[in-house]
C-alpha atoms as a PDB file:
ATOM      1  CA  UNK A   1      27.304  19.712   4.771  1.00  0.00           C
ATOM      2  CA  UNK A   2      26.994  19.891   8.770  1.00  0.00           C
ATOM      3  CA  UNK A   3      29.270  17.667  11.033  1.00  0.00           C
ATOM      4  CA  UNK A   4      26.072  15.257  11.264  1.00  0.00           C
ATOM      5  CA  UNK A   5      25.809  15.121   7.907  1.00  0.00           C
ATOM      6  CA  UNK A   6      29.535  14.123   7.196  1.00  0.00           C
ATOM      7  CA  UNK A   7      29.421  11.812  10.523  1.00  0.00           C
ATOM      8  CA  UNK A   8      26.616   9.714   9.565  1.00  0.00           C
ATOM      9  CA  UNK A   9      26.519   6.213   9.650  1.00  0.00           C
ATOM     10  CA  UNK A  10      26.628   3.776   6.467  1.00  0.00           C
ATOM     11  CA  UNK A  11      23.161   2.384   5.583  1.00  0.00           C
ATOM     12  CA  UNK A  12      22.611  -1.204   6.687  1.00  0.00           C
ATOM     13  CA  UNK A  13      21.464  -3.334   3.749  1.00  0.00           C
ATOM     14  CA  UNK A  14      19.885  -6.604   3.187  1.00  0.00           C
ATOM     15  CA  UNK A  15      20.432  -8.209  -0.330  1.00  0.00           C
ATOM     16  CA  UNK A  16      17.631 -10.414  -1.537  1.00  0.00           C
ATOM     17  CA  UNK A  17      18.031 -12.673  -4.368  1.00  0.00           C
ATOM     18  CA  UNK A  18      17.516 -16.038  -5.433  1.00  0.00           C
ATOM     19  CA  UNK A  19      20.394 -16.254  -7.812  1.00  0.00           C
ATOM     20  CA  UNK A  20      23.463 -17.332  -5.639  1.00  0.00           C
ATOM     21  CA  UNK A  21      26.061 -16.167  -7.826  1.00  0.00           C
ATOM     22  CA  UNK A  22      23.767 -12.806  -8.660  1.00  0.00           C
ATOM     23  CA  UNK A  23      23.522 -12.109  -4.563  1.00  0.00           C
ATOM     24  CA  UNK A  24      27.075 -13.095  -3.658  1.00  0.00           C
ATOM     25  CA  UNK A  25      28.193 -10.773  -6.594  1.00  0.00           C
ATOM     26  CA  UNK A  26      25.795  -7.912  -5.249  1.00  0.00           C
ATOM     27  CA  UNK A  27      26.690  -8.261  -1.843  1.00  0.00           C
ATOM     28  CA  UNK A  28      30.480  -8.108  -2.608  1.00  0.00           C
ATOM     29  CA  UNK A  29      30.033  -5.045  -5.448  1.00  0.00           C
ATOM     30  CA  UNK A  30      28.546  -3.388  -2.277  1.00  0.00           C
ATOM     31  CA  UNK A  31      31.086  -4.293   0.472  1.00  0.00           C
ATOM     32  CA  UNK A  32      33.739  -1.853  -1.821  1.00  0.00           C
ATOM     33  CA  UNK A  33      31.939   0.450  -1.673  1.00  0.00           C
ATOM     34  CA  UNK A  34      31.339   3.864   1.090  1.00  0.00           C
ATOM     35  CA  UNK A  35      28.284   4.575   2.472  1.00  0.00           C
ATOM     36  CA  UNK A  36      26.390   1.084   2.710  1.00  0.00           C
ATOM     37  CA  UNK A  37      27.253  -2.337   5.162  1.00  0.00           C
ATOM     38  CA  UNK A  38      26.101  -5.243   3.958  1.00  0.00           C
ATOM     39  CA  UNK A  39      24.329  -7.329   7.489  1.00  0.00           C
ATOM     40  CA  UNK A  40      22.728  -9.869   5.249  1.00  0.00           C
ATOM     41  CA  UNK A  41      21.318 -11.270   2.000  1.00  0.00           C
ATOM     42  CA  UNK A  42      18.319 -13.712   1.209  1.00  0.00           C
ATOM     43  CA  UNK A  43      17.256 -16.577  -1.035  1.00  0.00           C
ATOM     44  CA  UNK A  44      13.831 -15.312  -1.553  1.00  0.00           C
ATOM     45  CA  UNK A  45      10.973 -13.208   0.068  1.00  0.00           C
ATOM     46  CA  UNK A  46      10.435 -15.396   3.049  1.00  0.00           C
ATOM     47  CA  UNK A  47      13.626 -15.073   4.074  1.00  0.00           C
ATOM     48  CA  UNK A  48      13.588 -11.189   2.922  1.00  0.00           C
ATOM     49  CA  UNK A  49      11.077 -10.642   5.044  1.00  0.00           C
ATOM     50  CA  UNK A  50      12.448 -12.339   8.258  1.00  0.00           C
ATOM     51  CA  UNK A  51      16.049 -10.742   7.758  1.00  0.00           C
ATOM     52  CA  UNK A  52      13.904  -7.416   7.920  1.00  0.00           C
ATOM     53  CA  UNK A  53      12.474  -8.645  11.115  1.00  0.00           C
ATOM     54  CA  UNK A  54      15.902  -9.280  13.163  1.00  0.00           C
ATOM     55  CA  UNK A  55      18.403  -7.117  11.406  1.00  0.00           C
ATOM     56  CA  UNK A  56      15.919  -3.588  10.871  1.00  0.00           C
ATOM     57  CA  UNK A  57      17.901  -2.337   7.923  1.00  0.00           C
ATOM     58  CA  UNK A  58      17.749   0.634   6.366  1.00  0.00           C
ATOM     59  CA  UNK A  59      16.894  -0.624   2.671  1.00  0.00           C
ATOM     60  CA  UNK A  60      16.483  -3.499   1.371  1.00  0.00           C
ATOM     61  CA  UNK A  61      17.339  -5.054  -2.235  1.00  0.00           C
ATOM     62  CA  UNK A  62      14.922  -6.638  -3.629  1.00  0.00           C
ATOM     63  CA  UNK A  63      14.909  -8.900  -6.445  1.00  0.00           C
ATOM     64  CA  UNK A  64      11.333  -9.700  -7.933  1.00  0.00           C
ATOM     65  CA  UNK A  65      11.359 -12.975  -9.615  1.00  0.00           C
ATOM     66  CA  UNK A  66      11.768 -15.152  -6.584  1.00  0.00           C
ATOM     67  CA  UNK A  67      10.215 -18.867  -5.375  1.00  0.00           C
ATOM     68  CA  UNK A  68       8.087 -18.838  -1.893  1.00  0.00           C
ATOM     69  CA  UNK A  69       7.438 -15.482  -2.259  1.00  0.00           C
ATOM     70  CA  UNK A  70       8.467 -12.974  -4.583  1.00  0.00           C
ATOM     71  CA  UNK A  71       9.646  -9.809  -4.273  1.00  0.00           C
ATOM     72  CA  UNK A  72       6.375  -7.798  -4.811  1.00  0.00           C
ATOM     73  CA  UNK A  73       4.798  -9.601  -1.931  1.00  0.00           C
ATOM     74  CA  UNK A  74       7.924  -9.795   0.237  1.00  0.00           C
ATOM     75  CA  UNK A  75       7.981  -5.434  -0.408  1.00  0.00           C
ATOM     76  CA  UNK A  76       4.767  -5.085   0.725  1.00  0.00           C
ATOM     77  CA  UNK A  77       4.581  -7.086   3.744  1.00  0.00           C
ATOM     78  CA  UNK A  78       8.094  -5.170   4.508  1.00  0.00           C
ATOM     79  CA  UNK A  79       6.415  -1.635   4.609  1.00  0.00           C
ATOM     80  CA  UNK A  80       3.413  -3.014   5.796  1.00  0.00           C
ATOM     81  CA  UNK A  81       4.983  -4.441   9.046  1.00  0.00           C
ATOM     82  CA  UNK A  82       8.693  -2.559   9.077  1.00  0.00           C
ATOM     83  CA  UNK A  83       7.765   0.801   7.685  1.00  0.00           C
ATOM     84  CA  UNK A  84      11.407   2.057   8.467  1.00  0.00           C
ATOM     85  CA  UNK A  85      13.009  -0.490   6.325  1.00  0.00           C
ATOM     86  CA  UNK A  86      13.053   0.976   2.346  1.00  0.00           C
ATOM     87  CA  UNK A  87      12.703  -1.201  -0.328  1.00  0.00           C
ATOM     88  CA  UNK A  88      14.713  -0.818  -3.423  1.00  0.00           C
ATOM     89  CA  UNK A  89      14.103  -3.245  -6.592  1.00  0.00           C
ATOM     90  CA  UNK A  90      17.593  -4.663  -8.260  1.00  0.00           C
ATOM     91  CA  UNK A  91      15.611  -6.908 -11.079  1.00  0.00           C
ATOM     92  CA  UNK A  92      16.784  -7.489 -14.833  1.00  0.00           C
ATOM     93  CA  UNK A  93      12.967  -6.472 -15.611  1.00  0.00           C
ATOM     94  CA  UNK A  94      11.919  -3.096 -16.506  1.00  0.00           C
ATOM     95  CA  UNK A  95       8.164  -3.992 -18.049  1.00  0.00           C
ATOM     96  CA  UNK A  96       5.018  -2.212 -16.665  1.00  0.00           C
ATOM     97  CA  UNK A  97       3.924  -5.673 -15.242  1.00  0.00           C
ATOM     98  CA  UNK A  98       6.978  -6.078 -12.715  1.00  0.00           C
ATOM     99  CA  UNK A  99       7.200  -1.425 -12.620  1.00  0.00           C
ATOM    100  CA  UNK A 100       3.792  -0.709 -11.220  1.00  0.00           C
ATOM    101  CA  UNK A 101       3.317  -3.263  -9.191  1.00  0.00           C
ATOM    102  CA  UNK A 102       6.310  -2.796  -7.383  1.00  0.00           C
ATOM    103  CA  UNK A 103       5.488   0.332  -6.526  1.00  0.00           C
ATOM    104  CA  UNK A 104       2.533  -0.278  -5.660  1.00  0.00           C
ATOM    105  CA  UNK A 105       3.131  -2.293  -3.391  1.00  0.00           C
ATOM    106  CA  UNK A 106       5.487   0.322  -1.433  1.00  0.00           C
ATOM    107  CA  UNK A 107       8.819   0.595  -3.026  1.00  0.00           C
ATOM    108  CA  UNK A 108      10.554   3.617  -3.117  1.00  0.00           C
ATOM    109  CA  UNK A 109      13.210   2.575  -6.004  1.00  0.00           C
ATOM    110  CA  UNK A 110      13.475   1.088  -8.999  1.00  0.00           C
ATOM    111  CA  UNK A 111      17.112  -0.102 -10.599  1.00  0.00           C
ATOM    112  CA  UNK A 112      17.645  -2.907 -13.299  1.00  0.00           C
ATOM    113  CA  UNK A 113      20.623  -5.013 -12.829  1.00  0.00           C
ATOM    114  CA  UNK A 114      22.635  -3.530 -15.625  1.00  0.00           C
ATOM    115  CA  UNK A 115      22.716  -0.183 -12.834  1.00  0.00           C
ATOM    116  CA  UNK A 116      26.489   0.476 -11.579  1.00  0.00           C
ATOM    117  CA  UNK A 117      27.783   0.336  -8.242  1.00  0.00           C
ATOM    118  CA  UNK A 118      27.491   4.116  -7.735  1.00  0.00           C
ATOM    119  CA  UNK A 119      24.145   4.232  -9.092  1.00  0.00           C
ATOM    120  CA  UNK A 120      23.096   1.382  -6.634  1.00  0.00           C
ATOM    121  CA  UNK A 121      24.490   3.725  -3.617  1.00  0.00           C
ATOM    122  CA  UNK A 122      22.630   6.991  -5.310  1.00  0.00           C
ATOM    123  CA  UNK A 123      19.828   5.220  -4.448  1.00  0.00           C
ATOM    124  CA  UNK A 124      20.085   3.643  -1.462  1.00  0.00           C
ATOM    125  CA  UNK A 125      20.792   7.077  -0.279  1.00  0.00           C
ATOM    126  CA  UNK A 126      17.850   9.096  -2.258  1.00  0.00           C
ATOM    127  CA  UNK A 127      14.896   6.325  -0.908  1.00  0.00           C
ATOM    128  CA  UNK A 128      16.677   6.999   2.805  1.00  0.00           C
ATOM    129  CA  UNK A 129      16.371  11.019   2.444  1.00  0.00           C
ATOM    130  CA  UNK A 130      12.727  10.579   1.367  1.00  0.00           C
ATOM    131  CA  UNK A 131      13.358  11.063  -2.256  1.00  0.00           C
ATOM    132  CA  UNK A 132      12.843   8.453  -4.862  1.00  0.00           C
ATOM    133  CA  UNK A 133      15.641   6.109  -6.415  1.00  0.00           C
ATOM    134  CA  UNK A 134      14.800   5.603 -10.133  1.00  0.00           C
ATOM    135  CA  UNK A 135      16.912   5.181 -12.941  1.00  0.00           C
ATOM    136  CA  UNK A 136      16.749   6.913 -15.731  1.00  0.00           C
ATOM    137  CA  UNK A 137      15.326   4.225 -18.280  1.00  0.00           C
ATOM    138  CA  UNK A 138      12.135   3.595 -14.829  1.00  0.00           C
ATOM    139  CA  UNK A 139      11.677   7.132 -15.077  1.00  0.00           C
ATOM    140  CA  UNK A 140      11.258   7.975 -18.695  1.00  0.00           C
ATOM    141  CA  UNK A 141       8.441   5.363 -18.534  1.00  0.00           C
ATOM    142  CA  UNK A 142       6.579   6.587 -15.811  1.00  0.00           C
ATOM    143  CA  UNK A 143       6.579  10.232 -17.338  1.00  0.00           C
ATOM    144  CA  UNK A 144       5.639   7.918 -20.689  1.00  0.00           C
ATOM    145  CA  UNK A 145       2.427   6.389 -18.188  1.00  0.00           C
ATOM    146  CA  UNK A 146       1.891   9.692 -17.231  1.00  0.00           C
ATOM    147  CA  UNK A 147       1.397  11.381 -20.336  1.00  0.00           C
ATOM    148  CA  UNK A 148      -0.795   8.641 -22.120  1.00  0.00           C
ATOM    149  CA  UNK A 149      -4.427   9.119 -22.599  1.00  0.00           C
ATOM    150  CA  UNK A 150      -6.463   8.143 -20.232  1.00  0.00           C
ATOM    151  CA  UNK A 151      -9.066   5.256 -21.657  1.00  0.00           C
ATOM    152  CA  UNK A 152     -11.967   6.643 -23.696  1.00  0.00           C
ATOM    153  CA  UNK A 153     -14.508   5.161 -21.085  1.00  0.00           C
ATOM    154  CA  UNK A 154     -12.494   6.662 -18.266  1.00  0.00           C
ATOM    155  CA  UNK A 155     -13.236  10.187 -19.921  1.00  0.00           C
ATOM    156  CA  UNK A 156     -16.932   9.501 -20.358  1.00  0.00           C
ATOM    157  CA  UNK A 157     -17.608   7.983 -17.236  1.00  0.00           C
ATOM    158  CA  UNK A 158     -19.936   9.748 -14.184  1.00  0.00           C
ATOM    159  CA  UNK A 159     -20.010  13.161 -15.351  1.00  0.00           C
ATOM    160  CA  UNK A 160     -21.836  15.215 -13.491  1.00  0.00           C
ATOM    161  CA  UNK A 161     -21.519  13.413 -10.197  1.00  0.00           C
ATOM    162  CA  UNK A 162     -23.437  10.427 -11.574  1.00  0.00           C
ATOM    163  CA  UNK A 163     -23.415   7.584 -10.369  1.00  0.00           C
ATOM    164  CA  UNK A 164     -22.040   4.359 -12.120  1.00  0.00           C
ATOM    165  CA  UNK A 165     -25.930   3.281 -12.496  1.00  0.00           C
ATOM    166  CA  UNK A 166     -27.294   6.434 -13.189  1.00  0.00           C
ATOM    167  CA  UNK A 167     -24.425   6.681 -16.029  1.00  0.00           C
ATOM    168  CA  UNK A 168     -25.237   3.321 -17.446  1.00  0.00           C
ATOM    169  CA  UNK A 169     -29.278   4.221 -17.619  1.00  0.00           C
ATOM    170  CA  UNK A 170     -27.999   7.371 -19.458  1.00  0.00           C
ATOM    171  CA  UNK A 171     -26.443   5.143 -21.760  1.00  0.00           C
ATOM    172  CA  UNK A 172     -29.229   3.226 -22.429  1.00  0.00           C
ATOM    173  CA  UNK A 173     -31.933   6.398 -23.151  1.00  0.00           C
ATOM    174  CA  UNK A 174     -29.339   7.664 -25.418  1.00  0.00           C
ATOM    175  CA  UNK A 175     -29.177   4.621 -27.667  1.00  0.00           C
ATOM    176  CA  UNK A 176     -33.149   4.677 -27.235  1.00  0.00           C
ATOM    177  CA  UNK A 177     -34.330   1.829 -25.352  1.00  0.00           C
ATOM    178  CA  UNK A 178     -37.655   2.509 -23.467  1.00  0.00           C
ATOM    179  CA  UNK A 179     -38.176   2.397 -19.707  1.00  0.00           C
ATOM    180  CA  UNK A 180     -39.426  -1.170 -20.153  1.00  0.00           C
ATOM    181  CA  UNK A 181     -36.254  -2.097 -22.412  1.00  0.00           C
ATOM    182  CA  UNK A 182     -34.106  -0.342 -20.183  1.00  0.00           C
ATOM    183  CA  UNK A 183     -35.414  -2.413 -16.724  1.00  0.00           C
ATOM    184  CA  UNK A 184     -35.090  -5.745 -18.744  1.00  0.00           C
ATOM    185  CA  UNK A 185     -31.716  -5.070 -19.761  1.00  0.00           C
ATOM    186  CA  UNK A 186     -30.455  -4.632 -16.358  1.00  0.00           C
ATOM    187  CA  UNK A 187     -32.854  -6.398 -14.839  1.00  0.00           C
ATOM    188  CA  UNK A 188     -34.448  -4.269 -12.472  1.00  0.00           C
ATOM    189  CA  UNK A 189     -37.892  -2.971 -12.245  1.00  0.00           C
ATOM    190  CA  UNK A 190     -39.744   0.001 -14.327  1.00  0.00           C
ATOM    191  CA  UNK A 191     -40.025   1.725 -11.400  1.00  0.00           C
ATOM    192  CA  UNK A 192     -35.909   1.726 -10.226  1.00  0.00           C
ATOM    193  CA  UNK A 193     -35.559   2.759 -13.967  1.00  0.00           C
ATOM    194  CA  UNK A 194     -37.474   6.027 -13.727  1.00  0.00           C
ATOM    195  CA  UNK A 195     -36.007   7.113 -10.136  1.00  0.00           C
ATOM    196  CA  UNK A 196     -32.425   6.666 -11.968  1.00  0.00           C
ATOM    197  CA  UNK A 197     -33.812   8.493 -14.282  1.00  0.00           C
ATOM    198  CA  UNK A 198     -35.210  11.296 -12.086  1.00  0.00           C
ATOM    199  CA  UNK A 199     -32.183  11.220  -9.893  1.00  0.00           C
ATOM    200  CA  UNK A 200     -29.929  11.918 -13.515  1.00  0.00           C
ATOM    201  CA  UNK A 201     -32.280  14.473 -14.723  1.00  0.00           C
ATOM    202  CA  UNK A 202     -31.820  16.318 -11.229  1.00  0.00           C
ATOM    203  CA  UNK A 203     -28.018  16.260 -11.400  1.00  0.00           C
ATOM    204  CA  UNK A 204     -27.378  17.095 -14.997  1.00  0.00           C
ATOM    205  CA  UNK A 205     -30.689  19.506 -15.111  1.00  0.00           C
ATOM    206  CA  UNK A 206     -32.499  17.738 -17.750  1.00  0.00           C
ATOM    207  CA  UNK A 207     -36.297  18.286 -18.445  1.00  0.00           C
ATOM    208  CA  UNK A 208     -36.934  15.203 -21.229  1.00  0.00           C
ATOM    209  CA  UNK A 209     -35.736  11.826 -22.672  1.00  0.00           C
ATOM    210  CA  UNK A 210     -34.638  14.144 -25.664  1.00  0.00           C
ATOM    211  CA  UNK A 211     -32.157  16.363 -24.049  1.00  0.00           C
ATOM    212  CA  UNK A 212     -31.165  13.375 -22.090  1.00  0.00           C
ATOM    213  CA  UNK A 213     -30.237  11.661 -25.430  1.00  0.00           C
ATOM    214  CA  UNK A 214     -28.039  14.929 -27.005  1.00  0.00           C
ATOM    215  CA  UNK A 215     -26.564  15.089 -23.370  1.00  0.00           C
ATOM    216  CA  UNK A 216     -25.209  11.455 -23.418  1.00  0.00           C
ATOM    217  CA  UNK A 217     -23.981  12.264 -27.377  1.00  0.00           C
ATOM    218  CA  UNK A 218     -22.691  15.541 -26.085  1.00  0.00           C
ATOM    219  CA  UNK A 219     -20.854  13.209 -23.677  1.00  0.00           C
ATOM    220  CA  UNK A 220     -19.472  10.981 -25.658  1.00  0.00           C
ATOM    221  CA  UNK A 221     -21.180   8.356 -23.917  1.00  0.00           C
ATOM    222  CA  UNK A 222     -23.119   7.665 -26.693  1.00  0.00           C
ATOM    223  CA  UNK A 223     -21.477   7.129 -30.536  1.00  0.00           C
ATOM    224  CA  UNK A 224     -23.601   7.031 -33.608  1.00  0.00           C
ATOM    225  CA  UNK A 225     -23.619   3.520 -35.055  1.00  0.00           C
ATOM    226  CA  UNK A 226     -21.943   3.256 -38.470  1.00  0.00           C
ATOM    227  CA  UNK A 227     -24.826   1.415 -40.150  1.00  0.00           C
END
């Protein structure tokens, strides 16, 4: 460790939770602790947001279930207007719907409110050195998201460099619907349907309707119909 290292200053933190007893509890866990200053706490994002604005922490953390505004939208207009300030989420949730859209929306940590004092200040300190403060139970799951399959359409869509149009006329030929059929169905005229259809034979070099239809099988674009 250089001298800078073991001179630097605590991080400045803003607590933000609607819960009185839940922030007060937070804030106070925190004040024992080395390595973090409490400057202030909030009610909900509004005020999360504005506390950001005059006191330019380091981190914020952020509860997510919160009235005015809650803490997804109070994270993003954080990094979107005080890009400096980090935004860790304290929440008792752990489910994809409150994960991903957390992150999404810029934070760099994820905790659940069963995390311990030293785990809090792990990741205050990991989001500030540009690394990512997860806990272990937040990062199992997104190596779990990771790892799933992606959706059967996803894997069947565009090959080629097709476009989304082009794809769907595929589609159609394969299940053996006629120019005509084809233009009704998407309602468009005959002629549209045969330049997708040129413009998908060029790309996927197809000569006929017939190797178009074993090419979309081929694909999996097209499944045969359990009659």
């Amino acid at each position: 460790m250089t001298e800078a290292e073991g001179e630097k200053k605590p991080a400045r933190v803003v607590v933000a939770d609607d819960q009185t007893v839940v922030r007060e509890g937070i804030v106070m866990l925190l004040g024992l602790l080395p390595g973090v200053e409490v400057v202030g706490s909030a009610g909900d994002g509004e005020e999360a947001v504005r506390l950001v604005g005059e006191l330019a922490p380091d981190v914020v953390l952020m509860d997510l279930r919160m009235p005015r505004c809650d803490g997804v939208e109070a994270t993003r207009r954080i990094r979107a207007r005080y890009p400096r300030t980090q935004v860790v989420v304290l929440t008792t949730y752990a489910d994809d719907e409150s994960l991903f859209p957390a992150l999404h929306a810029g934070a760099r940590g994820y905790l659940t409110k069963d995390a311990g004092g030293d785990e809090i200040v792990r990741a205050v300190e990991s989001v500030l050195s540009g690394d990512a403060g997860l806990s272990p139970s937040v990062q199992r799951r997104l190596l779990e998201r990771l790892s799933e399959p992606e959706p059967k359409q996803a894997e069947a869509e565009m090959p080629d460099g097709l476009t989304a149009r082009e794809t769907e006329v595929l589609v159609l030929i394969g299940e053996g619907l006629s120019n005509q059929e084809i233009a009704r169905k998407l309602h468009v005229s005959t002629a549209t349907v045969k330049t997708h259809i040129n413009n998908l034979f060029a790309k996927t070099g197809l000569k006929d309707r017939a190797q178009a239809v074993r090419y979309a099988y081929g694909k999996g674009l097209v499944r045969p119909r359990a009659d």
